[in-house]
N, C-alpha and C. Protein backbone atom coordinates (compact mmCIF):
# COMPACT_ATOMS: atom_id res chain seq x y z
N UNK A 1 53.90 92.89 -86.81
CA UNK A 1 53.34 93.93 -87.67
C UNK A 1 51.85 93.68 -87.90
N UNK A 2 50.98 95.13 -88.18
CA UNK A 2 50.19 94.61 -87.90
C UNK A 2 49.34 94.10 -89.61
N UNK A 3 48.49 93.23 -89.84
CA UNK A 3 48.25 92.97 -91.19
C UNK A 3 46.92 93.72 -91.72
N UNK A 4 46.66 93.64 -92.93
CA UNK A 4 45.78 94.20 -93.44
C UNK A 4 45.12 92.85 -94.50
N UNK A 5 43.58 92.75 -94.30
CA UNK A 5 42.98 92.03 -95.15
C UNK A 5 41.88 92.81 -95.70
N UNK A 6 40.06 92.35 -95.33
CA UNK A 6 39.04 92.77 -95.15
C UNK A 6 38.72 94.00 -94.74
N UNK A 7 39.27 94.40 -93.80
CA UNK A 7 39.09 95.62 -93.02
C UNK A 7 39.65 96.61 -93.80
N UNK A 8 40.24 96.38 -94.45
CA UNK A 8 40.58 97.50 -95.57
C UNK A 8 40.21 98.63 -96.41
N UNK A 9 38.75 97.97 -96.47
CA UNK A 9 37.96 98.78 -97.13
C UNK A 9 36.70 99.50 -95.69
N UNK A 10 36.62 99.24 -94.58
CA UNK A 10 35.93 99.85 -93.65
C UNK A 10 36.46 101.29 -93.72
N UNK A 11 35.44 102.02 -93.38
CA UNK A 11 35.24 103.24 -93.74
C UNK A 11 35.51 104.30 -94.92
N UNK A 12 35.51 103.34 -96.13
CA UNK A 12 35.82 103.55 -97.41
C UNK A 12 34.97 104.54 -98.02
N UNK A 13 33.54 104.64 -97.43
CA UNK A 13 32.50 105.44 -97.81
C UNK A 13 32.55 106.29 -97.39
N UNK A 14 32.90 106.75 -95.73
CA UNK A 14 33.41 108.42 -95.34
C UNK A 14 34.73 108.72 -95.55
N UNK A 15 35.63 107.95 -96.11
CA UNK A 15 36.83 108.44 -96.44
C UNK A 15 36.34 109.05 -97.96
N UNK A 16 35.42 108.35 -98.93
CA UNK A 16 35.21 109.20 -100.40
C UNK A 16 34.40 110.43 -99.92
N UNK A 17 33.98 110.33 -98.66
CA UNK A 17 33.10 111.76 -98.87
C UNK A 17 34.32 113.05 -98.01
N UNK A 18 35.06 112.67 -97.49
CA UNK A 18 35.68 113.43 -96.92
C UNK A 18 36.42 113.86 -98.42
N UNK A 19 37.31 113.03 -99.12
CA UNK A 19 38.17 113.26 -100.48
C UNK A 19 37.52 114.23 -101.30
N UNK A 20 35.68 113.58 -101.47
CA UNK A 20 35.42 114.73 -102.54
C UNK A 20 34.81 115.59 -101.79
N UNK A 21 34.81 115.88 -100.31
CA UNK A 21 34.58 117.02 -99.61
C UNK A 21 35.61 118.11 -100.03
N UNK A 22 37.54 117.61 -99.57
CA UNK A 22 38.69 117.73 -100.14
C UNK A 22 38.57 118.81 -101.72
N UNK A 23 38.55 118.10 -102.20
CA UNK A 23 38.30 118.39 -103.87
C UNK A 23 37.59 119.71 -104.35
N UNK A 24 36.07 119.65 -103.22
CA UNK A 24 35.18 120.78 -103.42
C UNK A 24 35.99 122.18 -103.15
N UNK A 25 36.70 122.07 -101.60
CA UNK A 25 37.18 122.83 -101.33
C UNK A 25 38.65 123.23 -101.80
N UNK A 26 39.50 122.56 -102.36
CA UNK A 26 40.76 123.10 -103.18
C UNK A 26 39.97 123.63 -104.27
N UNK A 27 38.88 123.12 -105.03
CA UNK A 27 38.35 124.23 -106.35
C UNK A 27 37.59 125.31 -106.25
N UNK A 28 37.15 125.36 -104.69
CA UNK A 28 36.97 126.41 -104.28
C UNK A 28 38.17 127.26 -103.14
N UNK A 29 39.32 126.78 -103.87
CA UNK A 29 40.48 127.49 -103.11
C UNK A 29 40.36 127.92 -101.73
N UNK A 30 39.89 127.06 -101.39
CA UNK A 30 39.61 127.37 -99.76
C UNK A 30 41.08 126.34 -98.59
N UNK A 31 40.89 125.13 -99.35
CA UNK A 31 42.10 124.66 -98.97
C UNK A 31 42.73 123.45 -99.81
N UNK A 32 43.77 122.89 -99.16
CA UNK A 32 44.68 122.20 -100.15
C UNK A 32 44.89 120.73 -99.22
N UNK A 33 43.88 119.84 -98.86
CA UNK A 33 43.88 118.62 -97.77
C UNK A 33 44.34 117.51 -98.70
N UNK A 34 45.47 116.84 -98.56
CA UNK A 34 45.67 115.30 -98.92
C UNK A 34 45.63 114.27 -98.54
N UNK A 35 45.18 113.38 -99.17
CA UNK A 35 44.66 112.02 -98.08
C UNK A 35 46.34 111.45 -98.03
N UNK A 36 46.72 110.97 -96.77
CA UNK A 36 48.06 110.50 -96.51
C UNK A 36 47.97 108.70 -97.17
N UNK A 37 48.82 107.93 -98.23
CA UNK A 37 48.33 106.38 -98.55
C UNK A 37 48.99 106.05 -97.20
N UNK A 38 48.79 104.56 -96.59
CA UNK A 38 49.80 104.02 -95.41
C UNK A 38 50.25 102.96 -96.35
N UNK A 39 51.59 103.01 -96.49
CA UNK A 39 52.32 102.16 -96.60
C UNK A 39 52.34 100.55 -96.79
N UNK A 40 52.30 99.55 -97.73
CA UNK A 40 51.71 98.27 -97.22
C UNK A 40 52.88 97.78 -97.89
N UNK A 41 53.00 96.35 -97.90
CA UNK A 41 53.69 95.43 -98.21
C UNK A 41 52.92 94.60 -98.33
N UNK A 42 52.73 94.05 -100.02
CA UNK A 42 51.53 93.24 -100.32
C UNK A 42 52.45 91.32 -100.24
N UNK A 43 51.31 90.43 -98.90
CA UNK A 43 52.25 89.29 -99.08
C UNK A 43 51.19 88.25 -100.09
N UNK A 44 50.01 88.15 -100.24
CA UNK A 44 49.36 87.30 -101.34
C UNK A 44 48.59 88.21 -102.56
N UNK A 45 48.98 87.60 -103.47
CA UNK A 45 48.30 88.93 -104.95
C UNK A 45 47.62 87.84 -105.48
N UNK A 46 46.09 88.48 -105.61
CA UNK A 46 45.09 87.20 -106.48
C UNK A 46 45.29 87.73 -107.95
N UNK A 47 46.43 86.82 -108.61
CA UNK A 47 46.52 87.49 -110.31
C UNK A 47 45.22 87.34 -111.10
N UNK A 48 44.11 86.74 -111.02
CA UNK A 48 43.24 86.50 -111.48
C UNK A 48 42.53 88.04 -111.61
N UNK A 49 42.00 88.44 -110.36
CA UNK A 49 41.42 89.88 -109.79
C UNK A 49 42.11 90.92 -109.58
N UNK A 50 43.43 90.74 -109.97
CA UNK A 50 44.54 91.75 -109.81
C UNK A 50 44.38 92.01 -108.51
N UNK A 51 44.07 91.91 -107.39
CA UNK A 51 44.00 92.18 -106.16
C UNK A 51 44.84 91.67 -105.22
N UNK A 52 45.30 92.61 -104.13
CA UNK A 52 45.85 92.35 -103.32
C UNK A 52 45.15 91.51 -102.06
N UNK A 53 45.37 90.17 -101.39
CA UNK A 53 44.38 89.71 -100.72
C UNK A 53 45.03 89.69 -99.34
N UNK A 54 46.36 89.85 -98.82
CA UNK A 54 47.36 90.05 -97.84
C UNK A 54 48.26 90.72 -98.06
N UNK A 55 48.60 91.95 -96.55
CA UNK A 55 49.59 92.73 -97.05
C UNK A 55 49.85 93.16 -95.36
N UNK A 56 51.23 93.21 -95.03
CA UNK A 56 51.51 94.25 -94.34
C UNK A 56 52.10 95.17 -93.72
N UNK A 57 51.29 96.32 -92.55
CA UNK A 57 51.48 97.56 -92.83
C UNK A 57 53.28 97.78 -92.85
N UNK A 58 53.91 98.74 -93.68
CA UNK A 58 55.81 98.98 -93.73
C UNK A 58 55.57 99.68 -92.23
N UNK A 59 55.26 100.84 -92.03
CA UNK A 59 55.12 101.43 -91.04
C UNK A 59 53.93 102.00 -90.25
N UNK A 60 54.39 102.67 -88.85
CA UNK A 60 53.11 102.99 -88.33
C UNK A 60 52.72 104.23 -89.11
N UNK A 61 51.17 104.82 -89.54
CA UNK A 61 50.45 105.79 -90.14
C UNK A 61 50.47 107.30 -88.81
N UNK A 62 50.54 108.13 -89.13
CA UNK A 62 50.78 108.98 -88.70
C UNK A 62 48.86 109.53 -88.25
N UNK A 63 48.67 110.44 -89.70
CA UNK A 63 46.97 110.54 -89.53
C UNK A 63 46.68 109.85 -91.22
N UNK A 64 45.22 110.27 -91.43
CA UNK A 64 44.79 109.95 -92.54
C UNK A 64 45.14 111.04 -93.72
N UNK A 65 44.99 112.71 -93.13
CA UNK A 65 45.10 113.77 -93.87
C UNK A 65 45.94 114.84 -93.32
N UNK A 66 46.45 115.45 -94.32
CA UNK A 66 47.09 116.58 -94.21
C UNK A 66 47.62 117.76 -94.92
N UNK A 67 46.99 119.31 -94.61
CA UNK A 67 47.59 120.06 -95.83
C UNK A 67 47.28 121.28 -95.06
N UNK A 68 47.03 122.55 -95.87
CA UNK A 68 46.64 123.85 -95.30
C UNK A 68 45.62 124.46 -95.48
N UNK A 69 44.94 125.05 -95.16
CA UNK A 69 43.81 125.87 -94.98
C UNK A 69 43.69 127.26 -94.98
N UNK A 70 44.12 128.18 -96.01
CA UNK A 70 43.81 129.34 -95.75
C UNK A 70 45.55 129.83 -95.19
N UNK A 71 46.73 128.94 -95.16
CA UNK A 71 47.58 129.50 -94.58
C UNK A 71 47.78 128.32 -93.08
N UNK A 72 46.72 127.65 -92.67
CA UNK A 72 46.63 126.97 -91.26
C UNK A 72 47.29 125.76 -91.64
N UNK A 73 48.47 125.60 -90.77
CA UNK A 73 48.50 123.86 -91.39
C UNK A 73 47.62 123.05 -90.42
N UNK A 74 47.18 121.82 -91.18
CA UNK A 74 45.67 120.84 -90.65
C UNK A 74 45.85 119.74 -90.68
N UNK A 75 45.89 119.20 -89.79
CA UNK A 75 45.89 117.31 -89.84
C UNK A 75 44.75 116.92 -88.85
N UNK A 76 44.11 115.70 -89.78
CA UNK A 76 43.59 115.16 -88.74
C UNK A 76 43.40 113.70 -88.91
N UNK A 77 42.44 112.99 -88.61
CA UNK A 77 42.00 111.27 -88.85
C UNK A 77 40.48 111.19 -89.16
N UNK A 78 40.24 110.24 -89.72
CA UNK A 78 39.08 110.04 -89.80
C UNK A 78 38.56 108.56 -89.15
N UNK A 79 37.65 108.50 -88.55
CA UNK A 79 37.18 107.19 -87.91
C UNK A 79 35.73 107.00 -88.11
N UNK A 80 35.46 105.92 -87.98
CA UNK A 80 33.89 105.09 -87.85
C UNK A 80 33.56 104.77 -86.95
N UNK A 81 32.40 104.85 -86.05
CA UNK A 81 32.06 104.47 -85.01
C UNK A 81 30.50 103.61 -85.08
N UNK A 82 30.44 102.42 -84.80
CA UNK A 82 29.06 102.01 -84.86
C UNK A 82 27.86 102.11 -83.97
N UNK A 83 28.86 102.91 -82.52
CA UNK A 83 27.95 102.82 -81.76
C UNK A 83 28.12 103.92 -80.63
N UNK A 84 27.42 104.20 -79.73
CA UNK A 84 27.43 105.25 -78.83
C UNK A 84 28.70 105.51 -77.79
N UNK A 85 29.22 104.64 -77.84
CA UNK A 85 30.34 104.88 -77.66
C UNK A 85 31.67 104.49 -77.90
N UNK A 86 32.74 105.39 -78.19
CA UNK A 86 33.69 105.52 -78.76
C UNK A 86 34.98 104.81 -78.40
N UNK A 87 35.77 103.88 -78.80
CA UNK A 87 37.06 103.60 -77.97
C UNK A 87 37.84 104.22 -78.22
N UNK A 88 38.87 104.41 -77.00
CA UNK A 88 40.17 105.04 -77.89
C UNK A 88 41.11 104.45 -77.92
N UNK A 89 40.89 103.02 -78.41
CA UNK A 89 41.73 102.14 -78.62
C UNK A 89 41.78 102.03 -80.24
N UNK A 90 41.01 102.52 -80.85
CA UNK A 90 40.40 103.08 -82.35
C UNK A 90 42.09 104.35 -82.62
N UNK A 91 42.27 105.00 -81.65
CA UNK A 91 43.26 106.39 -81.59
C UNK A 91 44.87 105.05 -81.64
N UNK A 92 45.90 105.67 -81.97
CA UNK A 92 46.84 105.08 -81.47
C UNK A 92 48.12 106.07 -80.99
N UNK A 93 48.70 105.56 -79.82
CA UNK A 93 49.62 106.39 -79.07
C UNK A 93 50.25 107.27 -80.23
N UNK A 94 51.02 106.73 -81.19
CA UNK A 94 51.99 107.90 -81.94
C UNK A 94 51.18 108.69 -82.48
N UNK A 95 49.76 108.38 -82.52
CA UNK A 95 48.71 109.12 -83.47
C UNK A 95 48.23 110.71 -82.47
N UNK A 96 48.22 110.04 -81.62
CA UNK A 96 48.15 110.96 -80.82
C UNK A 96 49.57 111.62 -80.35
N UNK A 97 50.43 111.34 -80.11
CA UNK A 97 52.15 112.30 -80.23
C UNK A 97 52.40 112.91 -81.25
N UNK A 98 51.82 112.61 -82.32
CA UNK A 98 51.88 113.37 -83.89
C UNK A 98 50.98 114.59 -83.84
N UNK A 99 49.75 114.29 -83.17
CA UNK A 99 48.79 115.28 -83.23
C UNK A 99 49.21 116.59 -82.38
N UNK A 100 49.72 116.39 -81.37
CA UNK A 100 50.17 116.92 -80.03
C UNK A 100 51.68 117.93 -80.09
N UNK A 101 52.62 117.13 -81.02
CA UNK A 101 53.25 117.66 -81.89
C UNK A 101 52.93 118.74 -82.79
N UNK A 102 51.93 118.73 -83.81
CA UNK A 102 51.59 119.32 -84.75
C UNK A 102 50.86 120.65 -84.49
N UNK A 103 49.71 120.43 -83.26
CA UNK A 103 49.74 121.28 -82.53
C UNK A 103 51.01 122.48 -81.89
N UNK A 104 51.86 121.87 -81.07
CA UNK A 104 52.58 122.74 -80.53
C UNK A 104 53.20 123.21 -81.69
N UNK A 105 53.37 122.63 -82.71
CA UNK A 105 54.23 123.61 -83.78
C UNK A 105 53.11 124.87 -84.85
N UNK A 106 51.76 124.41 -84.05
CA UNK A 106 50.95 126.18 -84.59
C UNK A 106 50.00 125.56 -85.69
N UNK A 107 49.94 124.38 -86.02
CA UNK A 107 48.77 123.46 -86.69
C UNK A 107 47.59 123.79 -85.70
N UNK A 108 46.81 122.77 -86.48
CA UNK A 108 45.15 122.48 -86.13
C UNK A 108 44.63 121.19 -86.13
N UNK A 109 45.03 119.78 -85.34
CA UNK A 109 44.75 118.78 -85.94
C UNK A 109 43.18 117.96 -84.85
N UNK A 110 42.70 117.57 -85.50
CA UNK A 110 41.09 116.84 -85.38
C UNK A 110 40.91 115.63 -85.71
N UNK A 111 39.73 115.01 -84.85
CA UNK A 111 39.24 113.84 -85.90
C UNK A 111 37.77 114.14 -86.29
N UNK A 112 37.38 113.28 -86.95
CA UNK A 112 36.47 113.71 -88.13
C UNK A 112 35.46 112.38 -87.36
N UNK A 113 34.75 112.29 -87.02
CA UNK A 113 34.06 111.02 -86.30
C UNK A 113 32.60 110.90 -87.54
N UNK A 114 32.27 109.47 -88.01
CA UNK A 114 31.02 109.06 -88.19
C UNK A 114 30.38 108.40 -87.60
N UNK A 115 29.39 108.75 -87.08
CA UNK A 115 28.60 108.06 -86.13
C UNK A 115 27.61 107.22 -87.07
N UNK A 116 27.88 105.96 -87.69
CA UNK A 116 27.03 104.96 -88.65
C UNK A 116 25.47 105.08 -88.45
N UNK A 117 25.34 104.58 -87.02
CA UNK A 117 23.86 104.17 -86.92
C UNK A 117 23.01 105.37 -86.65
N UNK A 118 23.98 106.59 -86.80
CA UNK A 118 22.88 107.89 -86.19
C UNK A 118 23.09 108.83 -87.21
N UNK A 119 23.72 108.63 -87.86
CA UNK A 119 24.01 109.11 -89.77
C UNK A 119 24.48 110.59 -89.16
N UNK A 120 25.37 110.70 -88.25
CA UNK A 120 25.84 111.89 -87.61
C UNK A 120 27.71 112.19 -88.16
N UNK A 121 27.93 113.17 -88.13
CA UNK A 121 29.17 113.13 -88.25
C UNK A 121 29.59 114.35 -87.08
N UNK A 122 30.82 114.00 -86.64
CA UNK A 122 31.19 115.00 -85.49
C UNK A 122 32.83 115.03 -85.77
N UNK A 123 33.03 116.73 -85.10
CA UNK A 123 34.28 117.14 -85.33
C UNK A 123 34.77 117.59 -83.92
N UNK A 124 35.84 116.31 -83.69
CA UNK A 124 36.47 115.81 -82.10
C UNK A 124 37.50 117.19 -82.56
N UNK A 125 37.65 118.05 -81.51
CA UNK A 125 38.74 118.91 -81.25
C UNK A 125 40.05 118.30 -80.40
N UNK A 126 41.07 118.49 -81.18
CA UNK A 126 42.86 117.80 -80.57
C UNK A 126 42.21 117.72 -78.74
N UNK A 127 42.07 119.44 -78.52
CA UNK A 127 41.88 119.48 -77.36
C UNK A 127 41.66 118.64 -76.33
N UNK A 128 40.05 118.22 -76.78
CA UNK A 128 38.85 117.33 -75.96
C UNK A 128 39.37 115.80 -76.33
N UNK A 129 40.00 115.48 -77.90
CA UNK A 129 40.14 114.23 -77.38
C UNK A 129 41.84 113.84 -76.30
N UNK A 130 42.48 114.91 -76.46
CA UNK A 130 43.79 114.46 -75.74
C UNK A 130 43.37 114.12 -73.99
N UNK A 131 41.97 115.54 -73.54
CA UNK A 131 41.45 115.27 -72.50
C UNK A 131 40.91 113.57 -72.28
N UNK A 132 40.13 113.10 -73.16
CA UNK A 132 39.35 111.75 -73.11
C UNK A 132 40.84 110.61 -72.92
N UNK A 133 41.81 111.32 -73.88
CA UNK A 133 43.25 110.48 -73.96
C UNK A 133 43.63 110.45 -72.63
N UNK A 134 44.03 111.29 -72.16
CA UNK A 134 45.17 111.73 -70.60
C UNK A 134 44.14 110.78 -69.44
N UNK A 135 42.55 110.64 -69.66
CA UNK A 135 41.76 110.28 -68.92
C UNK A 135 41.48 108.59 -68.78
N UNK A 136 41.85 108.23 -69.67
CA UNK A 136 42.15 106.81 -70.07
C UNK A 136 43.12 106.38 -69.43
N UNK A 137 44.51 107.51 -69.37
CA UNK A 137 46.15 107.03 -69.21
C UNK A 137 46.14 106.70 -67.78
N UNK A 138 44.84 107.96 -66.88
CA UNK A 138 45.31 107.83 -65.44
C UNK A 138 44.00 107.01 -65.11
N UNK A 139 44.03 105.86 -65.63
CA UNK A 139 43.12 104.56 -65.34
C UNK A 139 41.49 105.02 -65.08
N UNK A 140 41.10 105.65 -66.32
CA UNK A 140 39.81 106.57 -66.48
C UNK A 140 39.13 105.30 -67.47
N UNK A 141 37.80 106.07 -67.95
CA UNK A 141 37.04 105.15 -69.27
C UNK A 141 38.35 105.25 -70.45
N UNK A 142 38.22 104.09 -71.06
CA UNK A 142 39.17 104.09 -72.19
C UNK A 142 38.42 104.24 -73.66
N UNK A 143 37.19 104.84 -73.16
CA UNK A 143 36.15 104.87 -74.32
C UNK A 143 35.77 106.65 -73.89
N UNK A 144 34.66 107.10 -75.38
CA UNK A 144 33.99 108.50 -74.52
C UNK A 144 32.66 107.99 -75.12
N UNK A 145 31.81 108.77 -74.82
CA UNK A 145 30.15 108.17 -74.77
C UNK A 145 29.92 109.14 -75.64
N UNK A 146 29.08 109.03 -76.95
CA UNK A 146 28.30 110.32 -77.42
C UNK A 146 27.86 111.63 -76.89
N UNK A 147 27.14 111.25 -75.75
CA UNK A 147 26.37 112.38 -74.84
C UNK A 147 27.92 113.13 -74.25
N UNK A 148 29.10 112.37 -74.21
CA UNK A 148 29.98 113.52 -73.65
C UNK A 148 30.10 114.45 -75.00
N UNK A 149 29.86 114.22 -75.70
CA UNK A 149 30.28 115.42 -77.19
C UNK A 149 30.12 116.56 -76.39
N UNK A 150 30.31 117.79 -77.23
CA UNK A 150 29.77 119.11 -77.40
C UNK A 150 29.34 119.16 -78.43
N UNK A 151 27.79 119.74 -78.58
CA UNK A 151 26.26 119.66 -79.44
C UNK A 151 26.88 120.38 -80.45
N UNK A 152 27.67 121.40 -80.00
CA UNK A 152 28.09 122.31 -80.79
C UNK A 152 29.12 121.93 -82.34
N UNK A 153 30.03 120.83 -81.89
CA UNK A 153 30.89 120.66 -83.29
C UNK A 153 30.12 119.17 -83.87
N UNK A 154 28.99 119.43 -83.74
CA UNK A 154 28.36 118.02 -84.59
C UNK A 154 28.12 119.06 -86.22
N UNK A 155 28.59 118.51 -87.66
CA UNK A 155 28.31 119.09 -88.44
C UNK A 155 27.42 119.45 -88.93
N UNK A 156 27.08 120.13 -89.71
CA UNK A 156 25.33 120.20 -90.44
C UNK A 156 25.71 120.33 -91.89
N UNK A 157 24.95 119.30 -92.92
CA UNK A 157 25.12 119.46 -94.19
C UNK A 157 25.42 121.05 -95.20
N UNK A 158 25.83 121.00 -96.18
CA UNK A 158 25.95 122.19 -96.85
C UNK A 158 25.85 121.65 -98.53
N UNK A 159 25.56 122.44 -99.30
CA UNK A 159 25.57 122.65 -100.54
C UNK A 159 26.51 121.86 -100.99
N UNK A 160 26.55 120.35 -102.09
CA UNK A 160 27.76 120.05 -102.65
C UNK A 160 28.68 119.56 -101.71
N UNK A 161 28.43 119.69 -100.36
CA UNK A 161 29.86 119.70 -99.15
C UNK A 161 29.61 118.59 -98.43
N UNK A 162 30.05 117.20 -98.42
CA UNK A 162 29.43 115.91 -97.65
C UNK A 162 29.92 116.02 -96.38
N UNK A 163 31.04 116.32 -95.97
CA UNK A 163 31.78 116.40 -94.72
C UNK A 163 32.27 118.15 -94.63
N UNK A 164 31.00 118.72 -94.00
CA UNK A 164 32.20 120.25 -94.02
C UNK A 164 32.83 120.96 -92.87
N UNK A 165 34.11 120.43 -93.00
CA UNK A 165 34.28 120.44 -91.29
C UNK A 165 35.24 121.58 -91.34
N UNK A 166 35.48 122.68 -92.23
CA UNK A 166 35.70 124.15 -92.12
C UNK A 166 34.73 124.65 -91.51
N UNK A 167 33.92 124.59 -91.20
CA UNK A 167 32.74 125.85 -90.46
C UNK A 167 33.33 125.75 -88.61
N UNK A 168 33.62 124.09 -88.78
CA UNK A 168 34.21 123.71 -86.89
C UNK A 168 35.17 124.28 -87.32
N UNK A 169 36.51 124.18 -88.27
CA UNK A 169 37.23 124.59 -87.65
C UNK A 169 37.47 126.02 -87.46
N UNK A 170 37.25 126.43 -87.94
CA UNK A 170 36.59 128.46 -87.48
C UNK A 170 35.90 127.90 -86.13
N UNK A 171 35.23 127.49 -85.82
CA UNK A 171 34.93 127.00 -84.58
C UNK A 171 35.78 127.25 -83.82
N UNK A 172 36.81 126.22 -83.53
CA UNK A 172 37.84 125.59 -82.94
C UNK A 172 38.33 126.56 -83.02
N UNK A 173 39.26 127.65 -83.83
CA UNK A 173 39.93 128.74 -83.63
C UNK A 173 39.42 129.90 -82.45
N UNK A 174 37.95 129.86 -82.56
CA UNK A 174 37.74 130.84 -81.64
C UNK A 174 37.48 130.54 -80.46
N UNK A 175 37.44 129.15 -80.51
CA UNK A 175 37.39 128.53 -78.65
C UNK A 175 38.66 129.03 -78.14
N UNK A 176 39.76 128.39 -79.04
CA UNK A 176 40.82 129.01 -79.05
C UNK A 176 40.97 130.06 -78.42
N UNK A 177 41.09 130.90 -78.76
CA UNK A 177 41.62 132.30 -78.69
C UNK A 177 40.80 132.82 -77.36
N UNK A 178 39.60 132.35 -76.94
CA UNK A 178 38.75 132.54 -75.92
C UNK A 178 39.58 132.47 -74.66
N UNK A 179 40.11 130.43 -74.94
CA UNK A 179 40.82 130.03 -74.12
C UNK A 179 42.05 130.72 -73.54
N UNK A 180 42.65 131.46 -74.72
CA UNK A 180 43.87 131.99 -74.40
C UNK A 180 43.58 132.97 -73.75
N UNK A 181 42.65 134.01 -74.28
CA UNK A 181 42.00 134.92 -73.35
C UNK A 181 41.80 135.02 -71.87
N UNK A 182 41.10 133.96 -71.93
CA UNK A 182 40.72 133.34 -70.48
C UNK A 182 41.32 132.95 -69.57
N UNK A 183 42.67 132.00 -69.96
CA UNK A 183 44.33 132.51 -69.18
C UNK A 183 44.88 133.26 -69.12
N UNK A 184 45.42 134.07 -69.68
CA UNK A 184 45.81 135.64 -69.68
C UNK A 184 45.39 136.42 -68.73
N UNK A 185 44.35 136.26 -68.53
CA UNK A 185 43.35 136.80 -67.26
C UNK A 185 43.62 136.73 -65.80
């Protein structure tokens, strides 16, 4: 199993901005996103600091978030990246069968990427990363490089909104529907 110490708190700072991103938007009834807890099993407790200093995980985590949007159900993950390029060893197999899942049942699920050293945040579509995924499986890069992004779902700040990754996903819907278009054809 796998344990939890230190690392615990990594990416603690875009997970609060995503939450009170969250927050902005349920009080602006736009949507209803919950951060998912993962499960722990605490094995050393510092009674002094009340803190947990070893623990670990009961089960595997599915994503980080999940709720609806307007009627859409939405899941996605959130990750940290320090550097230009991405592993997807960061992703994990059921994480991705959950996503893939959630999808075929008429969801919307994403990851939410921070790019640390370039103070960027980007919104990975299921789509593009299952492509980077499937590309890994048939003995491809097991990483994706920044420059593969699309320019297009990198976010841009808003009013009050630290992470606003409703504007992609209206995005993402109409690639969507393009796509479907575009087969149909």
């Amino acid at each position: 199993m796998p344990s939890w110490n230190s690392r615990g708190l990594r990416g603690s700072m875009f997970e609060e901005q995503i939450n009170l991103t969250n927050d902005k938007y349920r009080a602006s009834h736009l949507a209803l996103i919950q951060k998912i807890p993962t499960p722990i099993t605490p094995i050393n407790f510092d009674k002094e600091s009340r803190h947990i200093t070893l623990a670990y995980f009961e089960q595997k985590s599915t994503v980080d978030y999940i709720g609806a949007i307007q009627g859409l159900p939405v899941c996605f993950d959130a990750k940290e990246c320090a550097y230009d390029t991405f592993a997807l060893a960061n992703v994990h197999e059921h994480q991705i069968a959950f996503m893939k899942d959630f999808e075929e049942q008429g969801g919307i699920a994403f990851l939410l990427i921070y790019y640390t050293k370039k103070d960027r945040y980007y919104y990975l579509t299921f789509r593009r990363l299952y492509e980077f995924w499937n590309r890994a499986q048939n003995g491809g890069r097991k990483s994706f490089r920044f420059e593969e992004l699309d320019s297009a779902y990198f976010l841009s700040g808003h009013k009050g909104v630290y992470v606003p990754y409703l504007d992609m996903i209206n995005k993402d819907l109409e690639e969507r529907e393009t796509l479907k278009k575009d087969t149909a054809e």
